[in-house]
Structures are given as C-alpha cells and as structure tokens.
PDB file of N, CA and C in Angstrom:
ATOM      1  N   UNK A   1      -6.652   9.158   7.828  1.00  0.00           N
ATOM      2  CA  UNK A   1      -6.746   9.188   6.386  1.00  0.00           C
ATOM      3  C   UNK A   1      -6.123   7.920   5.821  1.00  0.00           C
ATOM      4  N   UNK A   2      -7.033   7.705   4.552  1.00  0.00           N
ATOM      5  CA  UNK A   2      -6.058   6.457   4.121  1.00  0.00           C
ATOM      6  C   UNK A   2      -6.248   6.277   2.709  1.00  0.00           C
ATOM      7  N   UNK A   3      -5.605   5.218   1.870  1.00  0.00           N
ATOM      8  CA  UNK A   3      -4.782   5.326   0.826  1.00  0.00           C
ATOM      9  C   UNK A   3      -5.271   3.685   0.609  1.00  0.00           C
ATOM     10  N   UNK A   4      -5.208   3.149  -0.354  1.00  0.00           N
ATOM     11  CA  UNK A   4      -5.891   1.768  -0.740  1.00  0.00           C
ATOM     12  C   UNK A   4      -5.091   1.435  -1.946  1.00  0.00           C
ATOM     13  N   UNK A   5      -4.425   0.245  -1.503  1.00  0.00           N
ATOM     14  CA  UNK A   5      -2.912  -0.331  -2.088  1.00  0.00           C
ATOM     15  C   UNK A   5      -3.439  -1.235  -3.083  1.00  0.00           C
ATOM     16  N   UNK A   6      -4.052  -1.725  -3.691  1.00  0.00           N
ATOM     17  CA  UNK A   6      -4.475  -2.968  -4.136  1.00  0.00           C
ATOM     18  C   UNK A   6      -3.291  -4.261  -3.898  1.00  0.00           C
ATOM     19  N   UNK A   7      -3.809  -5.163  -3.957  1.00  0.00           N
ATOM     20  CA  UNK A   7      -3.049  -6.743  -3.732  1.00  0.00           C
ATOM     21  C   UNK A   7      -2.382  -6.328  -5.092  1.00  0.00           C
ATOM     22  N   UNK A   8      -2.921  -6.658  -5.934  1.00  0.00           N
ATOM     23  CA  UNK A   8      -1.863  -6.286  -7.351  1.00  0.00           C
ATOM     24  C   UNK A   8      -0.673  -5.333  -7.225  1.00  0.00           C
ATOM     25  N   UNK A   9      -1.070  -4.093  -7.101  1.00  0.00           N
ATOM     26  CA  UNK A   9      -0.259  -3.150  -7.311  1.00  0.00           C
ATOM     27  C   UNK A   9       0.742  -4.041  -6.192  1.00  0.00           C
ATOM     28  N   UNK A  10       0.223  -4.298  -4.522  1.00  0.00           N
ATOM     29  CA  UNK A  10       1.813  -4.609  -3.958  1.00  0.00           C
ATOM     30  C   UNK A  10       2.463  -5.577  -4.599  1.00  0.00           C
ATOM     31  N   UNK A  11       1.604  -6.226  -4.661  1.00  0.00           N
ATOM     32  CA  UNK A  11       2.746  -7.112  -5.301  1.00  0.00           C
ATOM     33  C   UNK A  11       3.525  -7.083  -6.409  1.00  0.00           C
ATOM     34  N   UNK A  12       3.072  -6.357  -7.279  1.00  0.00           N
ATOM     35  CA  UNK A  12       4.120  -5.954  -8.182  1.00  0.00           C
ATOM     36  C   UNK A  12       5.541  -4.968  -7.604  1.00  0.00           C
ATOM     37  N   UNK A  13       4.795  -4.072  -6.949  1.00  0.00           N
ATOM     38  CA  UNK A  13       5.698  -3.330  -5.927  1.00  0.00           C
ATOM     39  C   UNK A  13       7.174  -4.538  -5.340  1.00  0.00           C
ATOM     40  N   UNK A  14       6.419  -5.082  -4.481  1.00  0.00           N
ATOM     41  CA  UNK A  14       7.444  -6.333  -4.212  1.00  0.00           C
ATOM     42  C   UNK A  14       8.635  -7.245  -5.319  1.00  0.00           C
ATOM     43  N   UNK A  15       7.686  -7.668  -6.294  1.00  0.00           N
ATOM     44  CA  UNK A  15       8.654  -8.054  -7.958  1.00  0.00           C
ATOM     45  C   UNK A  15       9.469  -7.120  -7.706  1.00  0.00           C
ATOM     46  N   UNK A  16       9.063  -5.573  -7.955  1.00  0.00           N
ATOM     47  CA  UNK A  16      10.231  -4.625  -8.313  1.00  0.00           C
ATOM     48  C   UNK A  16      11.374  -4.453  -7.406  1.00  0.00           C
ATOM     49  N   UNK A  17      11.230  -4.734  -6.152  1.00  0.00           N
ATOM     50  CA  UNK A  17      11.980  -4.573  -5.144  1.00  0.00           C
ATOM     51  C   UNK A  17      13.084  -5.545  -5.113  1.00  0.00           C
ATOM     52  N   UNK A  18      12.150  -6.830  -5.319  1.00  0.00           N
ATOM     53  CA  UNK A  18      13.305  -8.243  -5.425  1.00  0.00           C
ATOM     54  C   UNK A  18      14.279  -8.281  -6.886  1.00  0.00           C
ATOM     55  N   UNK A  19      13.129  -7.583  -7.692  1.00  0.00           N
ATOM     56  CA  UNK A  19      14.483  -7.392  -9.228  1.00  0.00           C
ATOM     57  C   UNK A  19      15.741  -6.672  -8.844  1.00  0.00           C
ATOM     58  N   UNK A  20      14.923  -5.429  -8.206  1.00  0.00           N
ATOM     59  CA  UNK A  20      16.342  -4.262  -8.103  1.00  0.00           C
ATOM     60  C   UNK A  20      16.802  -4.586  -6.779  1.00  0.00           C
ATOM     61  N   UNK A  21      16.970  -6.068  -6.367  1.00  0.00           N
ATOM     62  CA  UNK A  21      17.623  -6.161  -5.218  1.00  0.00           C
ATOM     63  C   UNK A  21      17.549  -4.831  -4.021  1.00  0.00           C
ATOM     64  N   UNK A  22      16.568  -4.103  -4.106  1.00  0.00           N
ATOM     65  CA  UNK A  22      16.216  -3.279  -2.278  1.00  0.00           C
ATOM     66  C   UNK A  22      15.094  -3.267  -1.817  1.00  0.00           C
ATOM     67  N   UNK A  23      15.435  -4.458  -1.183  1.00  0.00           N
ATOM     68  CA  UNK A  23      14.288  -4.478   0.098  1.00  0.00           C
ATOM     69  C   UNK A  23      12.955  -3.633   0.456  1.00  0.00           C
ATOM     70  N   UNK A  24      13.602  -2.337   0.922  1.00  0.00           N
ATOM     71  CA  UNK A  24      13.444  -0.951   1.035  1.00  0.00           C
ATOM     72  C   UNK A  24      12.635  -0.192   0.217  1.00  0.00           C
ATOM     73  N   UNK A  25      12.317  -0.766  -1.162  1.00  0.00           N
ATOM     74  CA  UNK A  25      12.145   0.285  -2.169  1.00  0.00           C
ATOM     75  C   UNK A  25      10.371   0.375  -1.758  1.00  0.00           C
ATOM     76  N   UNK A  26      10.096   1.581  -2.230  1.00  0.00           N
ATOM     77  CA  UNK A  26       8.623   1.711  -2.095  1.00  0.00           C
ATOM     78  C   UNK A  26       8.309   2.618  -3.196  1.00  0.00           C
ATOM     79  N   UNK A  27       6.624   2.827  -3.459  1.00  0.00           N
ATOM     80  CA  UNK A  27       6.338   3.305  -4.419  1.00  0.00           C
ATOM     81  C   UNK A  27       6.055   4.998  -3.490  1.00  0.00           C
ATOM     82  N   UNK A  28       6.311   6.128  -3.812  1.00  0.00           N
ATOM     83  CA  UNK A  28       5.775   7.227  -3.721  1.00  0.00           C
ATOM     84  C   UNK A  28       5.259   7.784  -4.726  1.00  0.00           C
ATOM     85  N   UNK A  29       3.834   8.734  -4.399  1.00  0.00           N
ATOM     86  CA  UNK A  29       2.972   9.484  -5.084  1.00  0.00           C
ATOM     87  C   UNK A  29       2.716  10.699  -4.335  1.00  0.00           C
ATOM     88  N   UNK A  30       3.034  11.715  -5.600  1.00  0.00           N
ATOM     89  CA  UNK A  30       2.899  13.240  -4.734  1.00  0.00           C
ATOM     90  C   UNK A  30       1.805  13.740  -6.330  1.00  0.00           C
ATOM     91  N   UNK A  31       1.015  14.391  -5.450  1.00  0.00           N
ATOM     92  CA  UNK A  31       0.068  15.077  -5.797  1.00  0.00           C
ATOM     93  C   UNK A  31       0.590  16.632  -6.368  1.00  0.00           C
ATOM     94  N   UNK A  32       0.711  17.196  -8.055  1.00  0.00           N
ATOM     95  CA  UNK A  32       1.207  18.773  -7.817  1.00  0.00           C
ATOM     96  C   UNK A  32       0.372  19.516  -8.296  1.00  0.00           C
ATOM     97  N   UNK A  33       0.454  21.004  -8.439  1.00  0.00           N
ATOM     98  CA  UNK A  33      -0.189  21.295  -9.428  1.00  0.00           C
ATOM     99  C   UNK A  33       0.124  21.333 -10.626  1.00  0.00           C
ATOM    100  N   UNK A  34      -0.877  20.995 -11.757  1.00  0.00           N
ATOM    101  CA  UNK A  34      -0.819  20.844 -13.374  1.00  0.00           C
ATOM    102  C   UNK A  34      -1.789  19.803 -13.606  1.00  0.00           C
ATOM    103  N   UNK A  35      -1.533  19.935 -14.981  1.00  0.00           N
ATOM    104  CA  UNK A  35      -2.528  19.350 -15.769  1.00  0.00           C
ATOM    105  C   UNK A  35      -3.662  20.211 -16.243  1.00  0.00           C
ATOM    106  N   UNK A  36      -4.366  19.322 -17.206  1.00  0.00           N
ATOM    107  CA  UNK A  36      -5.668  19.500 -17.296  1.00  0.00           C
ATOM    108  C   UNK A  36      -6.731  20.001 -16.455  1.00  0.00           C
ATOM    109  N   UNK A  37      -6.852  19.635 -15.006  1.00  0.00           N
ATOM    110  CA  UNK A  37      -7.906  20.210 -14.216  1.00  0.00           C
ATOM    111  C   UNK A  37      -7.469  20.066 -12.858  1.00  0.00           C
ATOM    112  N   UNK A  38      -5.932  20.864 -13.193  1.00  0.00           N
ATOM    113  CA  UNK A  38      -5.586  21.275 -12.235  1.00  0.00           C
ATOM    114  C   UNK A  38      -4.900  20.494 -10.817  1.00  0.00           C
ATOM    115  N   UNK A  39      -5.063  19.453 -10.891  1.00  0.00           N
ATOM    116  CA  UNK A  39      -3.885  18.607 -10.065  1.00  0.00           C
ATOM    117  C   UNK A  39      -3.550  17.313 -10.877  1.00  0.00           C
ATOM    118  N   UNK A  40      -2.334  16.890 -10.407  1.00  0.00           N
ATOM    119  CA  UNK A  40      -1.956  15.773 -11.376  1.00  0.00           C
ATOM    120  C   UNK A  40      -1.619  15.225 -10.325  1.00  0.00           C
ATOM    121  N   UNK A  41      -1.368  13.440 -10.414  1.00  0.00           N
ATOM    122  CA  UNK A  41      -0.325  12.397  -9.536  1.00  0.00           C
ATOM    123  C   UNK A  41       0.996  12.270 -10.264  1.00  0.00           C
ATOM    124  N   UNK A  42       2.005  11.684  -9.618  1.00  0.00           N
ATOM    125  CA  UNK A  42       3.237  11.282  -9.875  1.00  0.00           C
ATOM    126  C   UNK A  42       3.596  10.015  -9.233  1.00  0.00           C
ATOM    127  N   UNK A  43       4.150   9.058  -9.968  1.00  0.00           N
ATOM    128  CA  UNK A  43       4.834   8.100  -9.176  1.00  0.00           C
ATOM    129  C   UNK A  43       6.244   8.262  -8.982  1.00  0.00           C
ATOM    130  N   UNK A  44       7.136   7.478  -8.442  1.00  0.00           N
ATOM    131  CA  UNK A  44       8.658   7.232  -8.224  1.00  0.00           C
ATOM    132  C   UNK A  44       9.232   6.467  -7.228  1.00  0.00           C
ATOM    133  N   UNK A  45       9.983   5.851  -7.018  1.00  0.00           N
ATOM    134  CA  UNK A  45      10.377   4.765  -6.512  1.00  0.00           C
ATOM    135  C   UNK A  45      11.164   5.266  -5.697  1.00  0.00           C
ATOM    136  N   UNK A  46      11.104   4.862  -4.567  1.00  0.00           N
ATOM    137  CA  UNK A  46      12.194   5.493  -3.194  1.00  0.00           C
ATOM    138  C   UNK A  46      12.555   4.624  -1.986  1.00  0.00           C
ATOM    139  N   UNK A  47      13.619   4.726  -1.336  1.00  0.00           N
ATOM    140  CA  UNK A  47      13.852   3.860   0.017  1.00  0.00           C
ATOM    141  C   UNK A  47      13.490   4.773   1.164  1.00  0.00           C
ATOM    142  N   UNK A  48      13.294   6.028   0.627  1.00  0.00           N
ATOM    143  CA  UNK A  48      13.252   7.219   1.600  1.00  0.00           C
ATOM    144  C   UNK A  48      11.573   7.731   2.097  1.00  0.00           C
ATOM    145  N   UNK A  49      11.839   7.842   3.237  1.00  0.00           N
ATOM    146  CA  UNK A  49      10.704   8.378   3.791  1.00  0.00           C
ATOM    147  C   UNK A  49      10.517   9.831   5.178  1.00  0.00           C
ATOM    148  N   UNK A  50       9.972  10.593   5.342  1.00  0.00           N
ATOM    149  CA  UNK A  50       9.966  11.946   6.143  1.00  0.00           C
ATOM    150  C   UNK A  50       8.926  11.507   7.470  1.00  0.00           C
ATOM    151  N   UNK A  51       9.140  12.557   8.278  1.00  0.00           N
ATOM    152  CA  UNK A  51       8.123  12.623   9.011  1.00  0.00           C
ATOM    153  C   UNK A  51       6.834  13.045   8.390  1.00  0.00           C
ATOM    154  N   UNK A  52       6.750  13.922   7.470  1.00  0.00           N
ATOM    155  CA  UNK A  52       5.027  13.891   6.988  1.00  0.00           C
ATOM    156  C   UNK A  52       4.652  12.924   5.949  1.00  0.00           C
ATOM    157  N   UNK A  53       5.432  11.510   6.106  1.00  0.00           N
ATOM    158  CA  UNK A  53       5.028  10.583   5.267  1.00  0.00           C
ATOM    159  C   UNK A  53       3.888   9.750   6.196  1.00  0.00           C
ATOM    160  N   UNK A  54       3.059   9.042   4.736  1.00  0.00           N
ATOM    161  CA  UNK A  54       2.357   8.156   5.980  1.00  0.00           C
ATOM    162  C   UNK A  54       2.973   6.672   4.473  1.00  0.00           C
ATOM    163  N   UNK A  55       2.553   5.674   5.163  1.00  0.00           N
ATOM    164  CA  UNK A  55       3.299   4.069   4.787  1.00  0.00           C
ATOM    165  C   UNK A  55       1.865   3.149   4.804  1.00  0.00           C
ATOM    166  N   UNK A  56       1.717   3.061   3.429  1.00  0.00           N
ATOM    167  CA  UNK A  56       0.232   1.970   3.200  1.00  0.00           C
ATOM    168  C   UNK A  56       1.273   0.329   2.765  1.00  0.00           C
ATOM    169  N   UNK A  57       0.489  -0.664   3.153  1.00  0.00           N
ATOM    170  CA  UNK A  57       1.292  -1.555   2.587  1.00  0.00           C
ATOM    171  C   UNK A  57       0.157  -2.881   2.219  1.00  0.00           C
ATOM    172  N   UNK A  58       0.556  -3.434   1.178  1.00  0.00           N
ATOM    173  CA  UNK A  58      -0.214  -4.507   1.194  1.00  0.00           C
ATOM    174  C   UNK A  58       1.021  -5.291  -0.153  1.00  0.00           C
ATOM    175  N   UNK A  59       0.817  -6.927   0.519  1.00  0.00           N
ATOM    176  CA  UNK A  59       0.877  -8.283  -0.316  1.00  0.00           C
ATOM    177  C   UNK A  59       2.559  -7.819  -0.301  1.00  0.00           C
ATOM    178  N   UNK A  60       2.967  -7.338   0.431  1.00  0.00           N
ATOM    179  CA  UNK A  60       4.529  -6.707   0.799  1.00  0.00           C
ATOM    180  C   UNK A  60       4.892  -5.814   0.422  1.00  0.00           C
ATOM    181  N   UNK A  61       4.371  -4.730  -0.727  1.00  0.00           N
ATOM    182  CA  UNK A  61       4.510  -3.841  -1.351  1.00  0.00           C
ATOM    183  C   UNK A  61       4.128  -2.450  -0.254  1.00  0.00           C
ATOM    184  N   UNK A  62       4.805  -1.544  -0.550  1.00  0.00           N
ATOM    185  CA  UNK A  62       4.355  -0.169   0.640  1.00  0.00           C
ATOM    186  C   UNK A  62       4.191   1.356  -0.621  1.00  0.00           C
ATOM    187  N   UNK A  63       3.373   1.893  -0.257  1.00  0.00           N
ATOM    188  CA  UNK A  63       3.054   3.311  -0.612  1.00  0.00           C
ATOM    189  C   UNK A  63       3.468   4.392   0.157  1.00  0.00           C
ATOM    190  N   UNK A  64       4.236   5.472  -0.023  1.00  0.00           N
ATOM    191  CA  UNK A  64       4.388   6.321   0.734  1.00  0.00           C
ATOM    192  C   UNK A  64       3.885   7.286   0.036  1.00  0.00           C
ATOM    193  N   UNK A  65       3.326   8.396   1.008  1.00  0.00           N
ATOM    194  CA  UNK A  65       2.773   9.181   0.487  1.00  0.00           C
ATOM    195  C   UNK A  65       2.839  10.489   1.718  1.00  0.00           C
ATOM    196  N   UNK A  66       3.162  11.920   1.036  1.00  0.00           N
ATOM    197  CA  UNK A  66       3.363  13.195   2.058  1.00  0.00           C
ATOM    198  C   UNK A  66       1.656  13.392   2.597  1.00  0.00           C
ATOM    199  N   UNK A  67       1.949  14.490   3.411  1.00  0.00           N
ATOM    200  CA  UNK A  67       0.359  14.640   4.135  1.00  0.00           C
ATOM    201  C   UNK A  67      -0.107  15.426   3.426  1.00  0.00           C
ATOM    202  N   UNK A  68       0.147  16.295   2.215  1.00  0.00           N
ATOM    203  CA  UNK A  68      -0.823  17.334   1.488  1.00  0.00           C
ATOM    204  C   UNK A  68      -1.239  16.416   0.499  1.00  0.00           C
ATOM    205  N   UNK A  69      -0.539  15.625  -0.316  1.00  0.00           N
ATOM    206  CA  UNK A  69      -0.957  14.550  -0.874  1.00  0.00           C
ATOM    207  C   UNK A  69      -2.012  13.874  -0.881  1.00  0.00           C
ATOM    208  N   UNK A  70      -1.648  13.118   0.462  1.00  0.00           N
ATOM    209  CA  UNK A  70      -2.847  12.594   1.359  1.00  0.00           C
ATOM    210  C   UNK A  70      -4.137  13.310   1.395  1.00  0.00           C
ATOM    211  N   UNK A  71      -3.899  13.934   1.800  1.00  0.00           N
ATOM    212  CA  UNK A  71      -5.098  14.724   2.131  1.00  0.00           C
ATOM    213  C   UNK A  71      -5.853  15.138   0.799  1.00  0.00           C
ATOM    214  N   UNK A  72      -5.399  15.430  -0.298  1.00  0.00           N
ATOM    215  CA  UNK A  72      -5.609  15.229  -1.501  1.00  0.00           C
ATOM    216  C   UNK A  72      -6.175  14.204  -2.229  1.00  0.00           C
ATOM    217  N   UNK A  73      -5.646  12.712  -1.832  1.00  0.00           N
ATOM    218  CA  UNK A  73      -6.262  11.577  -2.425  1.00  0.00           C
ATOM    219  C   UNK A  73      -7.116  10.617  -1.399  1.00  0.00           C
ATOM    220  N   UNK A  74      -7.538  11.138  -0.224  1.00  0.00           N
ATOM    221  CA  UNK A  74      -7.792  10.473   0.551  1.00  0.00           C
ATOM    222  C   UNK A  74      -8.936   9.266   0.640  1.00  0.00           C
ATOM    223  N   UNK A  75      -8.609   8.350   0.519  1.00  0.00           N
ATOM    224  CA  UNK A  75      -9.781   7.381   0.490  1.00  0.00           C
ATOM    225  C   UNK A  75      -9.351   6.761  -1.064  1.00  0.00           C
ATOM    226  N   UNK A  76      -8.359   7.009  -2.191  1.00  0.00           N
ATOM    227  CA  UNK A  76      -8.192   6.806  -3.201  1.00  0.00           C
ATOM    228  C   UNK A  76      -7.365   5.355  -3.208  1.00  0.00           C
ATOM    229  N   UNK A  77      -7.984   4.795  -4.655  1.00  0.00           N
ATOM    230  CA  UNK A  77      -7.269   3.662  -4.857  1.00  0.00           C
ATOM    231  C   UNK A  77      -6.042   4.004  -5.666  1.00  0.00           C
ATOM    232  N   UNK A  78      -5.185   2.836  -5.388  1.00  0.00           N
ATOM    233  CA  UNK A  78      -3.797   3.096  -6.160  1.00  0.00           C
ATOM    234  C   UNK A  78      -3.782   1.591  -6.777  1.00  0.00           C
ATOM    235  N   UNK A  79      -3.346   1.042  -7.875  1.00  0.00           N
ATOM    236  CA  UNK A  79      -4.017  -0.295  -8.689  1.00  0.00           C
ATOM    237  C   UNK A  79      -2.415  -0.264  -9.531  1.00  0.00           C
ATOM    238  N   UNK A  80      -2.265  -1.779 -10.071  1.00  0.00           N
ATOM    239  CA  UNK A  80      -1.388  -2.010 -11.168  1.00  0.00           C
ATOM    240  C   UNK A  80      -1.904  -2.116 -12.297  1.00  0.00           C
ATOM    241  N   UNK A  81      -2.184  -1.345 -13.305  1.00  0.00           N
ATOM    242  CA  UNK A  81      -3.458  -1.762 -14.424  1.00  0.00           C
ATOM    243  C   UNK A  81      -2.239  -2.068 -15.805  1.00  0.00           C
ATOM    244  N   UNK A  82      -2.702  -3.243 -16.200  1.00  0.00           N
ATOM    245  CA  UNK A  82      -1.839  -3.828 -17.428  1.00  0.00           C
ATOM    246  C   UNK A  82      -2.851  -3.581 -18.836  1.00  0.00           C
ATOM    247  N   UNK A  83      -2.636  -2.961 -19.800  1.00  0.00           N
ATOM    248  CA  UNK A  83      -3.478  -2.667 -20.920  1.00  0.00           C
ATOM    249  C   UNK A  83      -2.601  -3.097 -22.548  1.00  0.00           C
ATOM    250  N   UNK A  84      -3.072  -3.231 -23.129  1.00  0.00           N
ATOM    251  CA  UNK A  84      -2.590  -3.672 -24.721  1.00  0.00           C
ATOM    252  C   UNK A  84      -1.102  -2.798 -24.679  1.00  0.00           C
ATOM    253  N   UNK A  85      -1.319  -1.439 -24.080  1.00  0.00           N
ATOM    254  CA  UNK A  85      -0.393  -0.161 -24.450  1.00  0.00           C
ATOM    255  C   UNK A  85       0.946  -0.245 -23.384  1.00  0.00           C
ATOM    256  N   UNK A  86       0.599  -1.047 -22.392  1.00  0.00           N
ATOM    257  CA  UNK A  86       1.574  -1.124 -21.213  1.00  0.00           C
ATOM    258  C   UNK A  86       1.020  -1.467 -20.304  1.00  0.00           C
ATOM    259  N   UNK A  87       1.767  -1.367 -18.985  1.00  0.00           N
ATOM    260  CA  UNK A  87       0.907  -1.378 -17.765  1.00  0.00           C
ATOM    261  C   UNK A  87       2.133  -0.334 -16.710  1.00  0.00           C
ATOM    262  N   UNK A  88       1.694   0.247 -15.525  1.00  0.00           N
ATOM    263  CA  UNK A  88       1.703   1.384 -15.023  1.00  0.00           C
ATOM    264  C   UNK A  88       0.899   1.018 -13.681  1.00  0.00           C
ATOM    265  N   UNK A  89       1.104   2.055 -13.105  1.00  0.00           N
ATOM    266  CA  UNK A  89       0.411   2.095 -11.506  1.00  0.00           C
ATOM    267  C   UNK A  89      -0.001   3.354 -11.626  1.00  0.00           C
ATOM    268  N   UNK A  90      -1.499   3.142 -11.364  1.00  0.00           N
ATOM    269  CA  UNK A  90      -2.179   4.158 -11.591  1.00  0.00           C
ATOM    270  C   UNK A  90      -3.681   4.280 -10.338  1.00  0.00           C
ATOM    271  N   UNK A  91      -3.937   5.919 -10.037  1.00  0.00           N
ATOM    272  CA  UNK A  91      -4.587   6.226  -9.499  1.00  0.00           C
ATOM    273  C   UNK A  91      -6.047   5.592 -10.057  1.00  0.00           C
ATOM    274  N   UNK A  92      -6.440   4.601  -9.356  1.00  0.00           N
ATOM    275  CA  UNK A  92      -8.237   4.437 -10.494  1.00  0.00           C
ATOM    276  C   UNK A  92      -9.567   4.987  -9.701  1.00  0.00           C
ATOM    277  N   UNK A  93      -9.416   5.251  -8.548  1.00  0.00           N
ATOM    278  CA  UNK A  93     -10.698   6.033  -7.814  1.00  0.00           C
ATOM    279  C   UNK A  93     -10.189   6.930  -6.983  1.00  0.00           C
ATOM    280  N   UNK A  94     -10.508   8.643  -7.594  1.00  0.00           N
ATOM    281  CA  UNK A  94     -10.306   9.439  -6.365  1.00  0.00           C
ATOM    282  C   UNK A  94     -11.770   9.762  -5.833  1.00  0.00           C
ATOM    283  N   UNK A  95     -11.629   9.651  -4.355  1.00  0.00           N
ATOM    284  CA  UNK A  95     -13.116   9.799  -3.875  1.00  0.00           C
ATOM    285  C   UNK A  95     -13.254  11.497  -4.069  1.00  0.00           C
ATOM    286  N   UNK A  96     -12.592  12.249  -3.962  1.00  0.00           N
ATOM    287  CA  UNK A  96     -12.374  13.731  -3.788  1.00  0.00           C
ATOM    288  C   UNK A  96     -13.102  14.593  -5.256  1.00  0.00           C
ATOM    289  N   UNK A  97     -12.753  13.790  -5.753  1.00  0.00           N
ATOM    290  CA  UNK A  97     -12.238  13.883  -7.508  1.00  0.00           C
ATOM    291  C   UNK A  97     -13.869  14.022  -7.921  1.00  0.00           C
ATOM    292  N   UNK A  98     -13.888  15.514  -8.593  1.00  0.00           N
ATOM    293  CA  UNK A  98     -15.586  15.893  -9.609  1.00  0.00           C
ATOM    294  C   UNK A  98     -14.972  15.828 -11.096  1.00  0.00           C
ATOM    295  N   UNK A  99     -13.884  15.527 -11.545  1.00  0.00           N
ATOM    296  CA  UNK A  99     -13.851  15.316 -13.060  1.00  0.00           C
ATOM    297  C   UNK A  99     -12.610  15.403 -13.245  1.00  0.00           C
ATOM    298  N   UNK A 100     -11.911  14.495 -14.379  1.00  0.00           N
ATOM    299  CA  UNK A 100     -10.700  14.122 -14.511  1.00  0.00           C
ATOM    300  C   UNK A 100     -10.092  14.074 -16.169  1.00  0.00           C
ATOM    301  N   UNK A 101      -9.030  14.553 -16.770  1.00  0.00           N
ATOM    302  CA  UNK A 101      -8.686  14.553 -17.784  1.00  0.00           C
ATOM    303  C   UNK A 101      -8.474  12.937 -18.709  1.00  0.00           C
ATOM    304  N   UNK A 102      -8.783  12.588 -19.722  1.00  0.00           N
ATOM    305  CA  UNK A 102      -8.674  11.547 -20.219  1.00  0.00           C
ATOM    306  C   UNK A 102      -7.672  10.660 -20.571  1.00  0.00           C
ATOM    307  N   UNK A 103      -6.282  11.687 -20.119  1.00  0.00           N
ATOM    308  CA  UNK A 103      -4.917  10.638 -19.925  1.00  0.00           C
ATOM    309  C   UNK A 103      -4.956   9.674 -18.677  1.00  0.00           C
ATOM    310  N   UNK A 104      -6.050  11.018 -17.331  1.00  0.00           N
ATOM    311  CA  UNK A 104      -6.159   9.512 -16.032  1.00  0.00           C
ATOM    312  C   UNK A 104      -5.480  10.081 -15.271  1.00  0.00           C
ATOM    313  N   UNK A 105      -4.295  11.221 -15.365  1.00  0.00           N
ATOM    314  CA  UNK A 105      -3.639  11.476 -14.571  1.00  0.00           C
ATOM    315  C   UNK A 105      -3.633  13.013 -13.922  1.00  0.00           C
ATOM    316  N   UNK A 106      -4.293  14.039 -14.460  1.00  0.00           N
ATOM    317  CA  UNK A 106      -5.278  15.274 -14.239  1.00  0.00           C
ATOM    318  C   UNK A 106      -6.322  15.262 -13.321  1.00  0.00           C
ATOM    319  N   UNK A 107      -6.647  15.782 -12.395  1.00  0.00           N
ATOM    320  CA  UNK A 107      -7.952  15.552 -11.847  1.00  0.00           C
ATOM    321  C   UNK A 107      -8.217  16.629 -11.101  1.00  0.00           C
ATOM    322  N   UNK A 108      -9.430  17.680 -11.159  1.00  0.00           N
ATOM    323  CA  UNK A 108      -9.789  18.711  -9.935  1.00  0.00           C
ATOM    324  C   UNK A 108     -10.335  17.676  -8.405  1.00  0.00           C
ATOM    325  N   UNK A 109     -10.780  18.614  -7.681  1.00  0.00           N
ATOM    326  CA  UNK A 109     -10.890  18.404  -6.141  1.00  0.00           C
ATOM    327  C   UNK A 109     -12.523  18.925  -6.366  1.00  0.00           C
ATOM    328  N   UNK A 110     -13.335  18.497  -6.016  1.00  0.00           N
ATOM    329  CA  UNK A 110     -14.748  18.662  -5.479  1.00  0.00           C
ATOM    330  C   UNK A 110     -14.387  19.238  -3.992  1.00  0.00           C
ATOM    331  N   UNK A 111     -15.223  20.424  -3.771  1.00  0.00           N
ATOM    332  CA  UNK A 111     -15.164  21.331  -2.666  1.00  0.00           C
ATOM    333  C   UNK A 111     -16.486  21.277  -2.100  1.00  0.00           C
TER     334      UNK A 111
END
C-alpha cells in the first residue's frame, strides 16, 4: 500500500523541521470517524512512530501513517496547497473516495 507525498508538501515538511530545530519531526495523518460523510483526515506533527506505522518520504520530508489509515487512503495524495485563505496540507486525491464534503476534509469510502 502506498501514500503519495508530493515534492511540495516534503519539503515544506523539511522547512518545518529545520524551524523547530527536530530533525525527527514528521507529518502524521489518521483517518477517524466524523464528518460529513463519514470519515475525516487529521494532521499533526510527531517524532514518534509504532509498529503499525508505515514512513512515506519525499524531498526530505516523511509521512507517517497507522495501517487502518492506510488502508483507508490508499493510493491517496497528500499535497501542500497555499490559497488566498492560508495554506495547509491537505488530502487532494482519495482513490477510495465516492464523494466528499466541501470543507475537503469529510469523505465516504466507495465499497
């Protein structure tokens, strides 16, 4: 299974790491239930990682992500998207995904 880091997103990943002086830091995304249609993403910043983690990395930046997660976003892009309103790291293609709430961060599972 796999997870698709964009060059952007790592590297911003990386900026953040060298600002907050740790090396270490990585982005994690866990998949819960809520939202709009029923699953949502989360980001958060961590040095920590488990055995049911898996470790995407690109342009030095790393993604960790648990295996229900995974298995959840599999084949999904993860992007740094900068807009008038902010910018954020955000999920922009779930392959899984039949329809998604209009904040971006909601999405059901196609079965």
């Amino acid at each position: 299974m796999q997870i698709i880091l964009t060059e952007r997103a790592g590297e911003q990943l990386t900026k953040v790491a060298k600002d907050q002086n740790k090396p270490d830091l990585m982005l994690r995304v866990v998949v819960e239930s809520g939202g709009c249609y029923g699953f949502q993403y989360k980001f958060k910043l961590t040095t920590e990682t488990t055995d049911e983690d898996a470790v995407f990395e690109n342009a030095g930046g790393r993604l960790v992500i648990d295996d229900v997660s995974l298995s959840l976003l599999e084949g999904a892009t993860i992007d740094y998207v900068t807009e008038l309103i902010g910018s954020s790291f955000q999920v922009v293609k779930i392959p899984k995904s039949s329809s998604g709430c209009g904040c971006g961060t909601s999405f059901d599972i196609q079965l």
